[in-house]
C-alpha atoms as a PDB file:
ATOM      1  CA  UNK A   1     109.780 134.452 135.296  1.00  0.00           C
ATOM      2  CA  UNK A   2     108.786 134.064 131.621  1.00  0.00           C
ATOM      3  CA  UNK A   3     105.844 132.448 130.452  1.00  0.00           C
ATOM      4  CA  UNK A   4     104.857 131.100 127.255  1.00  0.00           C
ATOM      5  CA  UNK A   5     100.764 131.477 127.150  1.00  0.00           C
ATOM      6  CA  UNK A   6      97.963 132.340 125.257  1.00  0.00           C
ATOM      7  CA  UNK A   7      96.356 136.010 124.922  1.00  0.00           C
ATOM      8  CA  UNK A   8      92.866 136.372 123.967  1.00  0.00           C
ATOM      9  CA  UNK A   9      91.395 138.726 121.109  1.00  0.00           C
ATOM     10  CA  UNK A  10      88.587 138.671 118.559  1.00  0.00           C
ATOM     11  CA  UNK A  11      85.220 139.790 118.876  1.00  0.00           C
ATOM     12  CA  UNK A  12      82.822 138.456 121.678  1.00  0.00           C
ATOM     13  CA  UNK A  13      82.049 134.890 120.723  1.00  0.00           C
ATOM     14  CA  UNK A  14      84.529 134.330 118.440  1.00  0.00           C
ATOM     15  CA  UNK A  15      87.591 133.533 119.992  1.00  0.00           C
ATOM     16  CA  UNK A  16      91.409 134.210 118.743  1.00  0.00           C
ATOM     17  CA  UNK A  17      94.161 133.804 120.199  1.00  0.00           C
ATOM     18  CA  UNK A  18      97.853 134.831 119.691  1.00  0.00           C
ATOM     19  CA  UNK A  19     100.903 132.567 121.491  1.00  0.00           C
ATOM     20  CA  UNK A  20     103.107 134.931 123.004  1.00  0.00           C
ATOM     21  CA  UNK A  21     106.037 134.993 125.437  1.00  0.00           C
ATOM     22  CA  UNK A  22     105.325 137.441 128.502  1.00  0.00           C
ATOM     23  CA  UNK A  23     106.339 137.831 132.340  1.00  0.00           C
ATOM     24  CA  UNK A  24     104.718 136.511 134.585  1.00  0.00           C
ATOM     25  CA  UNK A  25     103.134 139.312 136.196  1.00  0.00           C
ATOM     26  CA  UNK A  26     102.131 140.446 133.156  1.00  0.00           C
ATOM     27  CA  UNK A  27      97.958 140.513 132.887  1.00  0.00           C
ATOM     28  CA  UNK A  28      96.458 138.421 129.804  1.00  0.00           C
ATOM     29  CA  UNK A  29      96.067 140.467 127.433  1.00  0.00           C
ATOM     30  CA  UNK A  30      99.133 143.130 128.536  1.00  0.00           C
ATOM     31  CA  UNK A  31     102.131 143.781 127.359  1.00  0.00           C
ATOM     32  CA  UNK A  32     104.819 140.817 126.127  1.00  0.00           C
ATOM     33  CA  UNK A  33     108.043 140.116 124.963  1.00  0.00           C
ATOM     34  CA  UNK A  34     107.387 138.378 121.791  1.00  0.00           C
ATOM     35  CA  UNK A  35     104.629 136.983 119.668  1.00  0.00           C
ATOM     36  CA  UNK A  36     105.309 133.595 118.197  1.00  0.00           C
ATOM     37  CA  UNK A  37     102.088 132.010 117.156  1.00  0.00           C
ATOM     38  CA  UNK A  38      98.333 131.885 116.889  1.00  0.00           C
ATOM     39  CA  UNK A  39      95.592 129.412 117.232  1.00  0.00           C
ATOM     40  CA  UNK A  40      92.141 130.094 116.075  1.00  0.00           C
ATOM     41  CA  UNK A  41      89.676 127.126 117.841  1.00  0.00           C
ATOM     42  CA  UNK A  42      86.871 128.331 115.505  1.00  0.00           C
ATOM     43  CA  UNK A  43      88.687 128.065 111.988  1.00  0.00           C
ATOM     44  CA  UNK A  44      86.819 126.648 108.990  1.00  0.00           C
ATOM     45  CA  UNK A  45      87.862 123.507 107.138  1.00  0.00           C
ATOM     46  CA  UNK A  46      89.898 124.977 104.718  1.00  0.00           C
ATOM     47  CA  UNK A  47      91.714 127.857 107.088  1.00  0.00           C
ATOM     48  CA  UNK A  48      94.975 127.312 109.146  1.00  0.00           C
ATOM     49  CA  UNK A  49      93.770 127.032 113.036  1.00  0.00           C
ATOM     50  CA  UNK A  50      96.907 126.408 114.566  1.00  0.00           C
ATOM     51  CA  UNK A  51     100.880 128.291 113.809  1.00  0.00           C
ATOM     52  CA  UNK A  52     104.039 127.791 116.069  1.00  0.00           C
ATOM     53  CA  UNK A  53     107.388 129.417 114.842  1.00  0.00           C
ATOM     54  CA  UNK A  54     109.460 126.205 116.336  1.00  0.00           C
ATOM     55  CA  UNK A  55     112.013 128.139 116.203  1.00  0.00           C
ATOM     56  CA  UNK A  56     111.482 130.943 118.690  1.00  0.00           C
ATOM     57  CA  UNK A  57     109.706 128.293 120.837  1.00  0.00           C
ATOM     58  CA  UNK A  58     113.164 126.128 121.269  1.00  0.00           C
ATOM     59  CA  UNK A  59     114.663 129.363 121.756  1.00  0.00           C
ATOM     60  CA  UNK A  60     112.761 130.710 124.674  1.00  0.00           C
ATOM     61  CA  UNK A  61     112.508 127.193 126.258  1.00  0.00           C
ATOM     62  CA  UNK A  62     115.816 127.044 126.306  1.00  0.00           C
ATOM     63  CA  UNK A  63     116.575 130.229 127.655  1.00  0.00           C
ATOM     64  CA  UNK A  64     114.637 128.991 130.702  1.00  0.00           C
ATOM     65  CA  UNK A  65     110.486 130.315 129.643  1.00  0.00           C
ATOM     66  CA  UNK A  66     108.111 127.810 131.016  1.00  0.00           C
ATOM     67  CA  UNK A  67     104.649 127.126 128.627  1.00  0.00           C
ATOM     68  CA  UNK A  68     101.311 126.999 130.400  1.00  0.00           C
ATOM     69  CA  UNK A  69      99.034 123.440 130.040  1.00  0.00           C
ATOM     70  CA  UNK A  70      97.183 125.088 127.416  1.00  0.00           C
ATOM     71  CA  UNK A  71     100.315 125.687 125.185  1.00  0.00           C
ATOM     72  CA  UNK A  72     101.865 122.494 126.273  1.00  0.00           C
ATOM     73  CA  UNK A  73      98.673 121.021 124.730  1.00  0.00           C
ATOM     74  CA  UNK A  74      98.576 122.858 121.346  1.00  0.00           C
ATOM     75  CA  UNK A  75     102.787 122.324 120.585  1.00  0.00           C
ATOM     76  CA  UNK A  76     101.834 118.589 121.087  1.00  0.00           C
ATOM     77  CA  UNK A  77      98.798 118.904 118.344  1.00  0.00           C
ATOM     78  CA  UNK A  78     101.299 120.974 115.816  1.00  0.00           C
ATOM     79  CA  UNK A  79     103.916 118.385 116.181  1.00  0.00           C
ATOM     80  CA  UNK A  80     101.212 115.594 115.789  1.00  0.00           C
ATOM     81  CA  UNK A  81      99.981 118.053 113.100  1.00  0.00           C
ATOM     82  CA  UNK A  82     103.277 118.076 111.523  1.00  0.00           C
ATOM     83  CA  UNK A  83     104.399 114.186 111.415  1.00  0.00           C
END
């Protein structure tokens, strides 16, 4: 199965994290089909925290890839973001 989730990278207490599409088995971090965001939960005022290509995310969600709660939660902030 195909997943839509978040992989973790920065530094040690400073979180980033890049939206990607992976398999299921896959580890966190591993190896994945296709990056198509990032969200930063420690971004300044004036810096972008949050990007989803739409695009790519209708695409692999309707080619059957399922998006984990966290992801779920951050495409409803973009779209709230985005209205």
């Amino acid at each position: 199965m195909v997943v839509i989730r978040l992989s973790r990278g920065g530094a040690k207490a400073r979180p980033f994290f890049n939206i990607v599409v992976a398999d299921k088995r896959v580890r966190r971090d591993g190896r994945f089909i296709e990056r198509i965001g990032f969200y930063n939960p420690i971004a300044s005022v004036g810096e972008e925290s949050l990007r989803i290509a739409q695009d790519r995310l209708s695409y692999w969600v309707g080619v059957g890839a399922q998006t984990s709660p966290t992801v779920d939660r951050l495409i409803k902030q973009a779209g709230k973001a985005a209205a």
